[in-house]
PDB file of N, CA and C in Angstrom:
ATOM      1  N   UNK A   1      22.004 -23.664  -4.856  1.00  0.00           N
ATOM      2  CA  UNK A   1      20.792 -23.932  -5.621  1.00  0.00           C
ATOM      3  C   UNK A   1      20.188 -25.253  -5.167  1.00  0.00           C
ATOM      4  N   UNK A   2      18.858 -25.092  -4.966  1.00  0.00           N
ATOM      5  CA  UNK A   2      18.275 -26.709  -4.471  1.00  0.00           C
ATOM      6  C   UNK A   2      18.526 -27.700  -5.910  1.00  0.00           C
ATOM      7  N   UNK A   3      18.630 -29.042  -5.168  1.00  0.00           N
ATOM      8  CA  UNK A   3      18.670 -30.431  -5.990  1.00  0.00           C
ATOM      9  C   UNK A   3      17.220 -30.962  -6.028  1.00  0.00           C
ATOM     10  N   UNK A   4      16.156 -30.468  -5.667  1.00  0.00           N
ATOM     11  CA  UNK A   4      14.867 -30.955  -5.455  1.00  0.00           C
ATOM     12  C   UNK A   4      13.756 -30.579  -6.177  1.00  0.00           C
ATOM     13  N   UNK A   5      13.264 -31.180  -6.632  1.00  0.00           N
ATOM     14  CA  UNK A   5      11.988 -30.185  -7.610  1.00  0.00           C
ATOM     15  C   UNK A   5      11.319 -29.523  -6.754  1.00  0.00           C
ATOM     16  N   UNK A   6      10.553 -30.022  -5.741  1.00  0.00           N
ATOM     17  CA  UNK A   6       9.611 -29.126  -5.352  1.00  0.00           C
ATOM     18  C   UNK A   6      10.199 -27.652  -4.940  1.00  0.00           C
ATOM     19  N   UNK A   7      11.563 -27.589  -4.343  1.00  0.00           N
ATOM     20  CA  UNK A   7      12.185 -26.626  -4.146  1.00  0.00           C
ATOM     21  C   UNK A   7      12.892 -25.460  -4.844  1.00  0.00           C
ATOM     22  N   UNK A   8      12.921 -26.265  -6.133  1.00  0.00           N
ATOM     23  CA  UNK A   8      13.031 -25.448  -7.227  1.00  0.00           C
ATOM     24  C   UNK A   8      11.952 -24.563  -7.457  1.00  0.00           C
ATOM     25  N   UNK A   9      10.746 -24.885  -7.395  1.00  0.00           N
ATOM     26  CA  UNK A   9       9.192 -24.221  -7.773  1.00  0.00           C
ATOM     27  C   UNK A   9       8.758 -23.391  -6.445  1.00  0.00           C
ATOM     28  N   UNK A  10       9.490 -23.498  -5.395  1.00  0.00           N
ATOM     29  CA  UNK A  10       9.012 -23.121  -4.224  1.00  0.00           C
ATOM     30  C   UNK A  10      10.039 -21.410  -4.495  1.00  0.00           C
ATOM     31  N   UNK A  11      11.215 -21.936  -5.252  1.00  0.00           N
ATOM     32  CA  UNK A  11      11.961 -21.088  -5.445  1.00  0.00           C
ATOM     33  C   UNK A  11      11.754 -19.620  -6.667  1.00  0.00           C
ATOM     34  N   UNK A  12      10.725 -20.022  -7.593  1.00  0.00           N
ATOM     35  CA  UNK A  12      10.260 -19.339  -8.179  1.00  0.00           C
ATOM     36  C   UNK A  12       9.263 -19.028  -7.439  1.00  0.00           C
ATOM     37  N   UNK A  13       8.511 -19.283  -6.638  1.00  0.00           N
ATOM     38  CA  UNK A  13       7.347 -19.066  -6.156  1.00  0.00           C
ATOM     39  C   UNK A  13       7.083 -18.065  -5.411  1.00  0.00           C
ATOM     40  N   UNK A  14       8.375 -17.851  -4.613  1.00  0.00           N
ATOM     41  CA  UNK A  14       9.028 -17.196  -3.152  1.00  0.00           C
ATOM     42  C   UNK A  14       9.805 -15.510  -4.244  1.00  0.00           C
ATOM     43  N   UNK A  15      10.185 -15.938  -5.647  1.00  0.00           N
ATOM     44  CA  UNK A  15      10.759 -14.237  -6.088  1.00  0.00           C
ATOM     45  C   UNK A  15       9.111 -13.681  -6.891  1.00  0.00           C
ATOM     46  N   UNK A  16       8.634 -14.273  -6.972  1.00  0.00           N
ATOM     47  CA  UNK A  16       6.891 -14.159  -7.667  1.00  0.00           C
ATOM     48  C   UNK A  16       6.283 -13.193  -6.216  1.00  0.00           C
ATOM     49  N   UNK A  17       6.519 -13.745  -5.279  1.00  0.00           N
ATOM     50  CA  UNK A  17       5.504 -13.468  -4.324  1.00  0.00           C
ATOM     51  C   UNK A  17       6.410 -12.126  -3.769  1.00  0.00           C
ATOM     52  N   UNK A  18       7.745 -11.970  -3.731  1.00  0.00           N
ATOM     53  CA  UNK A  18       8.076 -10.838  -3.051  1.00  0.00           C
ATOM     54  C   UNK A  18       8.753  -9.461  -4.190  1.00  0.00           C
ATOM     55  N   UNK A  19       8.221  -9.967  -5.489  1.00  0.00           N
ATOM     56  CA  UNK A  19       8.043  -9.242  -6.614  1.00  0.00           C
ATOM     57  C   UNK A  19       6.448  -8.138  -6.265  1.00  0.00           C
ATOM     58  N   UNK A  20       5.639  -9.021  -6.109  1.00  0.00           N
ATOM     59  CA  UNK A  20       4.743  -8.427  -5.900  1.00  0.00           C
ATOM     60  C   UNK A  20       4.324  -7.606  -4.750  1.00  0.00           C
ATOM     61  N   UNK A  21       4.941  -8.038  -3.646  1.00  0.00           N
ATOM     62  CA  UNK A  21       4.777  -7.764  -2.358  1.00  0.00           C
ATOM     63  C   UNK A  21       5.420  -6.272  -2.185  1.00  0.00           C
ATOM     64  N   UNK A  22       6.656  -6.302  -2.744  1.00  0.00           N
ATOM     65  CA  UNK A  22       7.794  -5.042  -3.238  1.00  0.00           C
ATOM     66  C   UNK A  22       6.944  -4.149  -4.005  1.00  0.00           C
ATOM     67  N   UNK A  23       6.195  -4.310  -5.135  1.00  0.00           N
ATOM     68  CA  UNK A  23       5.148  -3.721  -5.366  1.00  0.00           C
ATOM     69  C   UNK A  23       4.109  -2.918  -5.293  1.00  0.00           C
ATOM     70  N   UNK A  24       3.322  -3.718  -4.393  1.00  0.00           N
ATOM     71  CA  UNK A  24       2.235  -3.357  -3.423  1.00  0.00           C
ATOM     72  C   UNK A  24       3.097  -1.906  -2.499  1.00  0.00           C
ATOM     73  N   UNK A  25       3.831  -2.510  -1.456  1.00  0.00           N
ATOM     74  CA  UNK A  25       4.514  -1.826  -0.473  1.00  0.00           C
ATOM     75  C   UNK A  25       4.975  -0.261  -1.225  1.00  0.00           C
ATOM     76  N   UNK A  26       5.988  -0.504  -2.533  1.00  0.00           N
ATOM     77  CA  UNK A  26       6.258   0.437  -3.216  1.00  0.00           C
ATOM     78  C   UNK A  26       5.036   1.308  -3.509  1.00  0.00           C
ATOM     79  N   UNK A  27       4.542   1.353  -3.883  1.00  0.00           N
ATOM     80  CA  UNK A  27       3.353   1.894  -4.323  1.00  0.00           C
ATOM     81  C   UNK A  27       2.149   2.787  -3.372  1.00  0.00           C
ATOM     82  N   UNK A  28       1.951   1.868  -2.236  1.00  0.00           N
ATOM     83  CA  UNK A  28       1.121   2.403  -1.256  1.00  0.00           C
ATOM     84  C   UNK A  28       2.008   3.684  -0.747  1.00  0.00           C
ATOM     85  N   UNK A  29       3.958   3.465  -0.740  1.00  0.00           N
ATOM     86  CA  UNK A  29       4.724   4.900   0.191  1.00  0.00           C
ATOM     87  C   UNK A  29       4.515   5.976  -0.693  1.00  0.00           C
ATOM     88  N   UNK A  30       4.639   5.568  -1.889  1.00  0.00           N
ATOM     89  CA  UNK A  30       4.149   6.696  -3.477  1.00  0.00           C
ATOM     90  C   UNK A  30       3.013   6.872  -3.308  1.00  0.00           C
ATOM     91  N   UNK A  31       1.946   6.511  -3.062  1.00  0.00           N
ATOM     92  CA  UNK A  31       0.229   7.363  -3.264  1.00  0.00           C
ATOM     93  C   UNK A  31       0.811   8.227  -1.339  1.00  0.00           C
ATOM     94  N   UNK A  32       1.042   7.382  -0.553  1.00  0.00           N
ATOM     95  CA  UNK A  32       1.088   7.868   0.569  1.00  0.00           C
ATOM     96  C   UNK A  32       1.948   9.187   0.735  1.00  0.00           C
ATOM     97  N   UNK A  33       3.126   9.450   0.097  1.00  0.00           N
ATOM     98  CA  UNK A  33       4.078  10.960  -0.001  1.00  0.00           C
ATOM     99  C   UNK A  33       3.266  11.559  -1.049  1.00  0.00           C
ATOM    100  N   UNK A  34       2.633  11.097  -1.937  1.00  0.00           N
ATOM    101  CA  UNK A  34       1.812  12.184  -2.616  1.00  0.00           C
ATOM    102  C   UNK A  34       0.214  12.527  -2.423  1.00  0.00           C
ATOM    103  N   UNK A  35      -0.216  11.549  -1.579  1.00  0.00           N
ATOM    104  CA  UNK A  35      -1.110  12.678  -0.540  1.00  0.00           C
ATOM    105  C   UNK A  35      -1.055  13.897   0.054  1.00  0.00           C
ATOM    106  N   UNK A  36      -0.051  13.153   1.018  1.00  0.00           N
ATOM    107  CA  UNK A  36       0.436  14.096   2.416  1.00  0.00           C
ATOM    108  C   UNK A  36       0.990  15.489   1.386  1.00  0.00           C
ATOM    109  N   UNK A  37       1.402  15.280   0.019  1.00  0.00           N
ATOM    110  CA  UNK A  37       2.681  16.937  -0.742  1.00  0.00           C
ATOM    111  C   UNK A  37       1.250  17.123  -0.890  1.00  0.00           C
ATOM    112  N   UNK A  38      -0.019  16.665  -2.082  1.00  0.00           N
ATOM    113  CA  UNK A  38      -1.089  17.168  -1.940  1.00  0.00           C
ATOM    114  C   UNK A  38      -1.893  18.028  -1.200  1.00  0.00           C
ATOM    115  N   UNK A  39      -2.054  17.832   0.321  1.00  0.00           N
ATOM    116  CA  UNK A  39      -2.574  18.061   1.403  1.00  0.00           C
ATOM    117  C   UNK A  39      -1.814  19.357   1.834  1.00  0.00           C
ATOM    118  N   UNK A  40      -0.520  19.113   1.759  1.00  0.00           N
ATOM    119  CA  UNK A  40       0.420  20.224   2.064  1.00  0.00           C
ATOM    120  C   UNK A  40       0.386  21.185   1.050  1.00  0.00           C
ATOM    121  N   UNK A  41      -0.093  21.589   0.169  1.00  0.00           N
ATOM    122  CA  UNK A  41      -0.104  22.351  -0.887  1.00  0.00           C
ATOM    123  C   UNK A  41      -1.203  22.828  -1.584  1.00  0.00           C
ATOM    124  N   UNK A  42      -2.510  22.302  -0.741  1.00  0.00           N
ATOM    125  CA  UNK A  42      -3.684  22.586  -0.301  1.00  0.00           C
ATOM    126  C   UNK A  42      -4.671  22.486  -1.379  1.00  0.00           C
ATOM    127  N   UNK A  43      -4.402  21.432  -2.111  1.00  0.00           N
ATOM    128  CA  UNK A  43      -5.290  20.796  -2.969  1.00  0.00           C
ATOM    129  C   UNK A  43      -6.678  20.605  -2.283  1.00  0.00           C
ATOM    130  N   UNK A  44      -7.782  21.163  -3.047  1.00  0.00           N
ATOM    131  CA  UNK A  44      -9.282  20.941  -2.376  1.00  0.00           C
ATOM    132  C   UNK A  44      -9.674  19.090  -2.346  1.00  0.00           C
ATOM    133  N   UNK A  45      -9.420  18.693  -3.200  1.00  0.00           N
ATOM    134  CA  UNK A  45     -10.272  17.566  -3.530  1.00  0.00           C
ATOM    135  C   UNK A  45      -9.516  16.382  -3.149  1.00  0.00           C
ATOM    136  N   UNK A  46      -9.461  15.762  -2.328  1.00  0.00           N
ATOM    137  CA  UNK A  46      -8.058  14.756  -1.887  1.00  0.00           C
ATOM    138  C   UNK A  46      -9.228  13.543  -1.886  1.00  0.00           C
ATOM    139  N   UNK A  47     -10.200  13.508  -2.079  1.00  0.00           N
ATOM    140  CA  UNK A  47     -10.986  12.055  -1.949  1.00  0.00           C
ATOM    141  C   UNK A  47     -10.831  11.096  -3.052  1.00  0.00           C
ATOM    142  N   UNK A  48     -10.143  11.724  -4.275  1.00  0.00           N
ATOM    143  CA  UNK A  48     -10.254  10.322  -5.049  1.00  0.00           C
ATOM    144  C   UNK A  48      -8.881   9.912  -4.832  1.00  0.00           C
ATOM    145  N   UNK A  49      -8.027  10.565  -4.634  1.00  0.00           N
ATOM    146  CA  UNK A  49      -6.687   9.897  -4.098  1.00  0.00           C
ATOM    147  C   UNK A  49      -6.653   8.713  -2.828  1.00  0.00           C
ATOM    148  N   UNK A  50      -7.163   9.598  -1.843  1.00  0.00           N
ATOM    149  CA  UNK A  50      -7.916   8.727  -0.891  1.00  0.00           C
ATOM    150  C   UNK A  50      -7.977   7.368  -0.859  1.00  0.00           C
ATOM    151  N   UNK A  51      -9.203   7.225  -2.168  1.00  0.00           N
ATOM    152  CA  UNK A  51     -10.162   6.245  -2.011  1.00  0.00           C
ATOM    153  C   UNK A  51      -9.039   5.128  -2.914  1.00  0.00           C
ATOM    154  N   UNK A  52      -8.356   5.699  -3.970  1.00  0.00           N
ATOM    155  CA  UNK A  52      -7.033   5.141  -4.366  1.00  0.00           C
ATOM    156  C   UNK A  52      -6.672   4.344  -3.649  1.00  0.00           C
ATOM    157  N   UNK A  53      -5.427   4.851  -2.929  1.00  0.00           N
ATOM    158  CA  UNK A  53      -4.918   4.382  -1.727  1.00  0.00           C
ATOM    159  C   UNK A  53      -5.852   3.669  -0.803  1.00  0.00           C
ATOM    160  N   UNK A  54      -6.416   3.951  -0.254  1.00  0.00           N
ATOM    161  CA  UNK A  54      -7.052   3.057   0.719  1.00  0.00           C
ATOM    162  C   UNK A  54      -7.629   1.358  -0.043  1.00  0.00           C
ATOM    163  N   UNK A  55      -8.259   1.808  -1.671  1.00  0.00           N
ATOM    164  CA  UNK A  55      -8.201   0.479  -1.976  1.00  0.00           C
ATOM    165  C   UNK A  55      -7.229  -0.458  -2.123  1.00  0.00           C
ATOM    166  N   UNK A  56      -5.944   0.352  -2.929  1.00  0.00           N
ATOM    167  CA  UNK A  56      -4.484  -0.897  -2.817  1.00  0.00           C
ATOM    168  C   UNK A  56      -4.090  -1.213  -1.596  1.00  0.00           C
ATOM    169  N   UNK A  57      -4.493  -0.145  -0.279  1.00  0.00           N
ATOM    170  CA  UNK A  57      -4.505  -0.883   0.992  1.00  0.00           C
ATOM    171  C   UNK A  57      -5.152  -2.088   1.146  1.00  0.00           C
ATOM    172  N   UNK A  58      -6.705  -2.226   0.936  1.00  0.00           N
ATOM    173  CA  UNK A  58      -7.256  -3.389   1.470  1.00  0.00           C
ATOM    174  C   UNK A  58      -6.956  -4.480   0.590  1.00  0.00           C
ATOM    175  N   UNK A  59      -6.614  -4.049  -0.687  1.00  0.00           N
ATOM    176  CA  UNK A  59      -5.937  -5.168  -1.477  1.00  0.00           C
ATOM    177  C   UNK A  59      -4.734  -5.998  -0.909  1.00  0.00           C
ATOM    178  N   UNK A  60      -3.775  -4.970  -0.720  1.00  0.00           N
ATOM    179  CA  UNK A  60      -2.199  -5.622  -0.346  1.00  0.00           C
ATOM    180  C   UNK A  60      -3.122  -7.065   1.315  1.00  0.00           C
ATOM    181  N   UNK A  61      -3.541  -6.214   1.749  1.00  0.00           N
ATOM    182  CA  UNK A  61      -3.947  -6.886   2.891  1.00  0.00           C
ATOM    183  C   UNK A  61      -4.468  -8.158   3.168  1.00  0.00           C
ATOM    184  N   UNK A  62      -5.659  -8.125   1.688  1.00  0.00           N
ATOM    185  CA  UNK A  62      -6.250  -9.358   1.525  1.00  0.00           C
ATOM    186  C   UNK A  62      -5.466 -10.157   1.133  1.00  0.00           C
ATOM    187  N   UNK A  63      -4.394  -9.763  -0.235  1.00  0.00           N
ATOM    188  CA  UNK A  63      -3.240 -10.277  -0.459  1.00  0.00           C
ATOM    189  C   UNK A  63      -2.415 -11.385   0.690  1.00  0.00           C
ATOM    190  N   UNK A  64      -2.303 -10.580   1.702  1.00  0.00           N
ATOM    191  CA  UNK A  64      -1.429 -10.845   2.481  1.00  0.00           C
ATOM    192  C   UNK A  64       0.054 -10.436   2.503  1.00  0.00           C
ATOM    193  N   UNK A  65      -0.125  -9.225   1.754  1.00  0.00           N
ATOM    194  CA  UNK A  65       1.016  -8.330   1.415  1.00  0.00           C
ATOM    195  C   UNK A  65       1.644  -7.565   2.323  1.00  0.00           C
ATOM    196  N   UNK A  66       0.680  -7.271   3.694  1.00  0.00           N
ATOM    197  CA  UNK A  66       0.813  -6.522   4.362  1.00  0.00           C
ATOM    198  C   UNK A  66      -0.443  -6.910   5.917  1.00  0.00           C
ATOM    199  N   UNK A  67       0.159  -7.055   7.005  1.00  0.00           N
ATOM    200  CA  UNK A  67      -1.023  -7.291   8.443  1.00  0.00           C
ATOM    201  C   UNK A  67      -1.976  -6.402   8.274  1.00  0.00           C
ATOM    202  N   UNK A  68      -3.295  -7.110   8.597  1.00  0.00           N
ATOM    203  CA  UNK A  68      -4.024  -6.024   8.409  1.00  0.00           C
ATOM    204  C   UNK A  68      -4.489  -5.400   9.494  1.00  0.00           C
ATOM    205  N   UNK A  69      -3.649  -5.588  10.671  1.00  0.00           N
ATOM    206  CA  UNK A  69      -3.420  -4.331  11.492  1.00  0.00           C
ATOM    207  C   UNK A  69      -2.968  -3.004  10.895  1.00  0.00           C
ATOM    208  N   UNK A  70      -1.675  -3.557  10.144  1.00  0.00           N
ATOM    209  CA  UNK A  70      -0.763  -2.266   9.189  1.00  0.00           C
ATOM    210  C   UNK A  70      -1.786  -1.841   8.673  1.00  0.00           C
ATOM    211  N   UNK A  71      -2.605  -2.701   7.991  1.00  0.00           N
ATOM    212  CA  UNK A  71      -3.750  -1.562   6.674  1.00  0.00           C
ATOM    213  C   UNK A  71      -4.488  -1.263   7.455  1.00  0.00           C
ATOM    214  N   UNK A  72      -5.133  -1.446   8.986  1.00  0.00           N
ATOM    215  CA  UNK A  72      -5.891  -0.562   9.413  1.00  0.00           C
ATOM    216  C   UNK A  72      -5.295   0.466  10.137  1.00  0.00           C
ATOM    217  N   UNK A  73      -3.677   0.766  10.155  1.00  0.00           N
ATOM    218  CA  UNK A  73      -3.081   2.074  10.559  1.00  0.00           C
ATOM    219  C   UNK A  73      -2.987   2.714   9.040  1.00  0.00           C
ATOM    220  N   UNK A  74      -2.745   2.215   8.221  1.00  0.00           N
ATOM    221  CA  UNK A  74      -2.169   3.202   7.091  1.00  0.00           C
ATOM    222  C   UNK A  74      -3.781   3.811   6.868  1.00  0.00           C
ATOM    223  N   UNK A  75      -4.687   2.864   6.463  1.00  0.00           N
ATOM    224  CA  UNK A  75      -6.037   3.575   6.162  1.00  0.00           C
ATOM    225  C   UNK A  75      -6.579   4.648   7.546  1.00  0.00           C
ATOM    226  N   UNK A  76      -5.759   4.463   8.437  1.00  0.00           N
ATOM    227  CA  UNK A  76      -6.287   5.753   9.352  1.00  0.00           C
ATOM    228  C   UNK A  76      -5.323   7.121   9.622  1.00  0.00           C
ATOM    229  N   UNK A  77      -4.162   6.745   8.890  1.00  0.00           N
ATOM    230  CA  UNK A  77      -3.712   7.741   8.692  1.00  0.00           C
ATOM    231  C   UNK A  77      -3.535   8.567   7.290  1.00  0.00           C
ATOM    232  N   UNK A  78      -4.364   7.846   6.227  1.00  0.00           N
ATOM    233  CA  UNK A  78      -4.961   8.722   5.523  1.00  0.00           C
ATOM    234  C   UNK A  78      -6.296   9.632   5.696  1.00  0.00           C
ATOM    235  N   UNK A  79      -6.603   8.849   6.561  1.00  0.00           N
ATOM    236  CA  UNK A  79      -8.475   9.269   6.856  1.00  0.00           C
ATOM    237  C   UNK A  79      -8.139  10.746   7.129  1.00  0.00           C
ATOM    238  N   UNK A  80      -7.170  11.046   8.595  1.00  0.00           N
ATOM    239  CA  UNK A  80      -6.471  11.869   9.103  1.00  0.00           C
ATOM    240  C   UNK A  80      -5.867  12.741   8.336  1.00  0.00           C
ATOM    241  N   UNK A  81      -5.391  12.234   7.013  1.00  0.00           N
ATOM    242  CA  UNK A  81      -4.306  13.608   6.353  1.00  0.00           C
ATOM    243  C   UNK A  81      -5.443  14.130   5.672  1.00  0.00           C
ATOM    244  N   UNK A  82      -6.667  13.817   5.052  1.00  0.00           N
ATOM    245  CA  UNK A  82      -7.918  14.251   3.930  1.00  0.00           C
ATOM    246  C   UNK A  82      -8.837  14.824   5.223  1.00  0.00           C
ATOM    247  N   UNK A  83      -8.971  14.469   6.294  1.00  0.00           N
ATOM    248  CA  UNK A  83      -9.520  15.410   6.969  1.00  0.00           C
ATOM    249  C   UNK A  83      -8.749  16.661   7.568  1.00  0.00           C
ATOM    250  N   UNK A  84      -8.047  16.161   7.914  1.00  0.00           N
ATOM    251  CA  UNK A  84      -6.954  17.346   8.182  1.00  0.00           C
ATOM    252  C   UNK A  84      -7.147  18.746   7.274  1.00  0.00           C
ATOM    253  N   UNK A  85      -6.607  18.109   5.976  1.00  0.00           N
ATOM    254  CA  UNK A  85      -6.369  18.904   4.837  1.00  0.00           C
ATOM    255  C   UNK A  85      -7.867  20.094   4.785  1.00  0.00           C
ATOM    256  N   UNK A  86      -9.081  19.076   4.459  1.00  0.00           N
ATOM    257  CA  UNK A  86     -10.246  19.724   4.672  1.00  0.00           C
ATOM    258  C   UNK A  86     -10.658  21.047   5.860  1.00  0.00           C
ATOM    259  N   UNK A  87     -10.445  20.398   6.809  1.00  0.00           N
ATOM    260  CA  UNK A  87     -10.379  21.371   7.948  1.00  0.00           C
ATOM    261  C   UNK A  87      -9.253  22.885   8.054  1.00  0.00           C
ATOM    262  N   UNK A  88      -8.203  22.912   7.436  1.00  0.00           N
ATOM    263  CA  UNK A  88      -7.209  23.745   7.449  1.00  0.00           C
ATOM    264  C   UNK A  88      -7.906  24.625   6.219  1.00  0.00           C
TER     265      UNK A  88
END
């Protein structure tokens, strides 16, 4: 355990931030497997899920929850499963 204040607060600071981060991450693989079962099971309307997901994407990102290289692969491989889906 640190002897230092600031390190103490750095120490709450650091389970705050990967509380949330765990979060974010959790959450985006859950909208993301229940797209793709969606899509697979040929639900017509996949755009408000979509638009779901893709926003806690650009969130986590701005966050800094996640590179936003990553959020510009995850948001293109939803683009891909709702068009997909559409087209089939």
């Amino acid at each position: 355990m640190a002897n230092i204040k600031q390190q103490k607060k750095r120490i709450l600071i650091s389970e705050r931030q990967r509380a949330r981060n765990l979060r974010y991450r959790s959450t985006i693989k859950t909208l993301t497997r229940r797209l793709i079962e969606a899509a697979d099971d040929g639900e017509s309307d996949l755009a408000p899920r979509a638009r779901e997901l893709e926003h806690l994407i650009d969130r986590a990102a701005a966050e800094g929850v996640i590179h936003a290289n990553n959020a510009a692969r995850k948001k293109s491989r939803v683009a891909r499963i709702t068009a997909g889906a559409t087209s089939a």
